[in-house]
Structure formats: structure tokens, C-alpha cells
Protein backbone atom coordinates (compact mmCIF):
# COMPACT_ATOMS: atom_id res chain seq x y z
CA UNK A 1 -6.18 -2.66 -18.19
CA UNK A 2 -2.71 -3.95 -17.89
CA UNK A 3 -1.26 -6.02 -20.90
CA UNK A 4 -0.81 -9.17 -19.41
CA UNK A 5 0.99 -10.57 -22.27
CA UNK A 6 3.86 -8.30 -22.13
CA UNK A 7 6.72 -10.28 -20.57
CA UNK A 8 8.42 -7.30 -19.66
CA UNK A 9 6.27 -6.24 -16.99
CA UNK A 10 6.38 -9.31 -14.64
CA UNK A 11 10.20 -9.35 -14.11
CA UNK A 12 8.81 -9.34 -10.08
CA UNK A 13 11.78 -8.92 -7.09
CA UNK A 14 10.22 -8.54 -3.69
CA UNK A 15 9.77 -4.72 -2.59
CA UNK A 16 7.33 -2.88 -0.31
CA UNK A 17 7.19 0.33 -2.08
CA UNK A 18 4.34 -1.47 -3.62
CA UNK A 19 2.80 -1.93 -0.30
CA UNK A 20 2.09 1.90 0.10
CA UNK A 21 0.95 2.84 -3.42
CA UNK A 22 -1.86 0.44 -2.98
CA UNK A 23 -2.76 1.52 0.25
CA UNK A 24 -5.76 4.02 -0.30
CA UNK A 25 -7.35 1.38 -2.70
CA UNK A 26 -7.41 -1.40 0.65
CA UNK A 27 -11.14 -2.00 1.75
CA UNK A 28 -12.09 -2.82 5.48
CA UNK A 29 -10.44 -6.35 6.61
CA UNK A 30 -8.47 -6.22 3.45
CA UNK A 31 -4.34 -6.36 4.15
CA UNK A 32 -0.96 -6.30 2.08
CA UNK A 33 0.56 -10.20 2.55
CA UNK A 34 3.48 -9.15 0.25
CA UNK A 35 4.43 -7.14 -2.86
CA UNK A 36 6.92 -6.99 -5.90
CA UNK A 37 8.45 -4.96 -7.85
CA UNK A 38 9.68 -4.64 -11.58
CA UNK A 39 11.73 -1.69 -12.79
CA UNK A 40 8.26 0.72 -12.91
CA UNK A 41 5.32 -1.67 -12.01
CA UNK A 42 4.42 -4.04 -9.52
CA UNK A 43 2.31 -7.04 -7.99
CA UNK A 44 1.08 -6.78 -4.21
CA UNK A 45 -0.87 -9.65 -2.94
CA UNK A 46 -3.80 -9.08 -0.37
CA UNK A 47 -5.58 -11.56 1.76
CA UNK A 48 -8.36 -10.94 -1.16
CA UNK A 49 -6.99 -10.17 -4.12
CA UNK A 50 -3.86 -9.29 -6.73
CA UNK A 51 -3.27 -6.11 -7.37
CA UNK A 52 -0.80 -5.22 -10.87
CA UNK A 53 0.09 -1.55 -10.71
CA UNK A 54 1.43 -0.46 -14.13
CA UNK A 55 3.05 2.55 -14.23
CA UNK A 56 2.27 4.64 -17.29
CA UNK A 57 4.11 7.56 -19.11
CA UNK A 58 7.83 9.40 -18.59
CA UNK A 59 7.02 10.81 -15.97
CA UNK A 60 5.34 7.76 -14.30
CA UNK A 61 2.47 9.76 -12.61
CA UNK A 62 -0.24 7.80 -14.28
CA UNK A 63 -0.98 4.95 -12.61
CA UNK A 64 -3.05 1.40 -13.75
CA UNK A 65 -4.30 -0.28 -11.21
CA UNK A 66 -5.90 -3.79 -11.97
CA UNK A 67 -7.83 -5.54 -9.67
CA UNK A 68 -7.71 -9.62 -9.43
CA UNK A 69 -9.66 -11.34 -6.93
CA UNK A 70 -8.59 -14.46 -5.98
CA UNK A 71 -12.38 -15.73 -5.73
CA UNK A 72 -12.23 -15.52 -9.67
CA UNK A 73 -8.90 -17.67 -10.05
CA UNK A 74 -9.93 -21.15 -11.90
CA UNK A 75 -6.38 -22.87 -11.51
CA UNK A 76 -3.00 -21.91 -10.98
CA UNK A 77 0.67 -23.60 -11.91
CA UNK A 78 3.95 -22.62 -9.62
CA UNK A 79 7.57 -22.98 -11.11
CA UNK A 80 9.90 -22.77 -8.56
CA UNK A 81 13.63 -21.96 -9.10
CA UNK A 82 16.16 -24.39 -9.72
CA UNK A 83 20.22 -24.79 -9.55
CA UNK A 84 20.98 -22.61 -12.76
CA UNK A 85 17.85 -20.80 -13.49
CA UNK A 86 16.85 -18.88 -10.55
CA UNK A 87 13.64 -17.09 -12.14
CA UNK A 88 10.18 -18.44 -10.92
CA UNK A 89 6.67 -18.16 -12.68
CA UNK A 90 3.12 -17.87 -10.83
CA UNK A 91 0.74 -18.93 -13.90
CA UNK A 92 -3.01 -18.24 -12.65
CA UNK A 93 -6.24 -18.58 -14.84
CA UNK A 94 -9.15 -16.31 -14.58
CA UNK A 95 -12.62 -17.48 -15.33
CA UNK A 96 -13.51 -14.08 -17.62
CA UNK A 97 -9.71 -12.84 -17.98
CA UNK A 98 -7.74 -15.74 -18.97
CA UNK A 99 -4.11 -16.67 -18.19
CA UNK A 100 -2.02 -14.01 -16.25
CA UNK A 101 1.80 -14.80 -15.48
CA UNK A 102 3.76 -13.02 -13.41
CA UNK A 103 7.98 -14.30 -13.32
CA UNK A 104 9.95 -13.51 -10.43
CA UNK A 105 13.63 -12.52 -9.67
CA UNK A 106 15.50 -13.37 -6.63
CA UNK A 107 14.48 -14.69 -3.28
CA UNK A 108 10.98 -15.50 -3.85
CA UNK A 109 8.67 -17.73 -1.66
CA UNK A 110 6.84 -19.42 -4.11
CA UNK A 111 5.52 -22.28 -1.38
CA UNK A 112 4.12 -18.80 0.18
CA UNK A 113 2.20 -17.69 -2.38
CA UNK A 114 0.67 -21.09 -3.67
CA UNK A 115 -0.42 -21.74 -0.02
CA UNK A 116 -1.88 -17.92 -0.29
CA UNK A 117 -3.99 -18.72 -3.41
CA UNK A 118 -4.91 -21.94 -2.17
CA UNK A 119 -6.33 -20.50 0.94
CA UNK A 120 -9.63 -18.57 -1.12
CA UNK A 121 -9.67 -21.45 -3.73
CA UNK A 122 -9.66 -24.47 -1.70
């Protein structure tokens, strides 16, 4: 499972290569809403769950793929951008995992993905 505790991973800027790595693991109904990328891994959100790839190795062919459905997600805190510091954070708590962060680069729609998560928990 993905170290979710290593900042370094969740440096997010949207990207759909993301989109099409996580395409074989898509069930029936299930579709990408949007997807990020970090130098090697990335985030795609689903209209049913997160999905972190971490890319493994020097060559990068191993592949994590962590599963996070949003029907397990307790709470959830949105930073939005501001004037100087243009990062934003998505802070969401798992009933069995705990906290998982993810911090994103660049044009992000943060209003987007709060009214995503609120759609399964709400």
C-alpha cells in the first residue's frame, strides 16, 4: 500500500495519462471524473472511488494501485489556493485507514472535488 505520509508523492497537477492506466481496473457503471499527476504517481477520481497509483522502481513498470472508496470517507477538509500560495490540499479521513492528503499544483478545482466527495457522503 501506498505511503500516505510521504509528502512527496501528492505534489498533484491535473493530467489524464492517469485516466488510461486505471482503465482496466474500472468496474461496470464506474467512470474517470478527473485525474492528477505527480512526477511518477498519480490520483484519478471515479464516481466511486480514489484511486493513488504509485509508481515503483527505475524502471517504473511496477505499479501500486490503492483503492479508496468514497463510501469509507468519515470527513474531509479543502484548502483552496490563495494570492501568494497557489498549492491546495484535499485532507480526507478514512474510517480503517486514517488521514490521507493529497496537495495540488496549478489550476485545480477544488469546489469540484468537495462537491464530488460530498455527493457519496451526504
Amino acid at each position: 500500500m501506498i505511503d500516505f505520509n510521504n509528502k512527496g508523492f501528492f505534489k498533484l497537477k491535473q493530467n489524464d495519462e492517469y485516466a488510461e492506466r486505471v482503465s482496466d481496473l474500472l468496474i461496470d457503471g464506474e467512470h474517470v471524473i478527473d485525474s492528477y499527476k505527480s512526477m511518477r504517481d498519480g490520483v484519478v477520481f471515479t464516481n466511486k472511488r480514489i484511486i493513488a497509483v504509485n509508481v515503483q522502481g527505475i524502471t517504473g513498470s511496477k505499479k501500486d494501485f490503492t483503492s479508496l472508496p468514497y463510501k469509507n470517507i468519515v470527513a474531509y477538509s479543502v484548502e483552496t489556493s490563495g494570492t501568494f500560495d497557489l498549492d491546495s490540499e484535499l485532507e480526507i479521513y478514512f474510517s480503517s485507514l486514517g488521514k490521507v492528503k493529497f496537495e495540488f499544483t496549478g489550476r485545480t478545482s477544488m469546489v469540484e472535488i468537495s462537491k464530488l466527495i460530498s455527493q457519496h457522503l451526504l
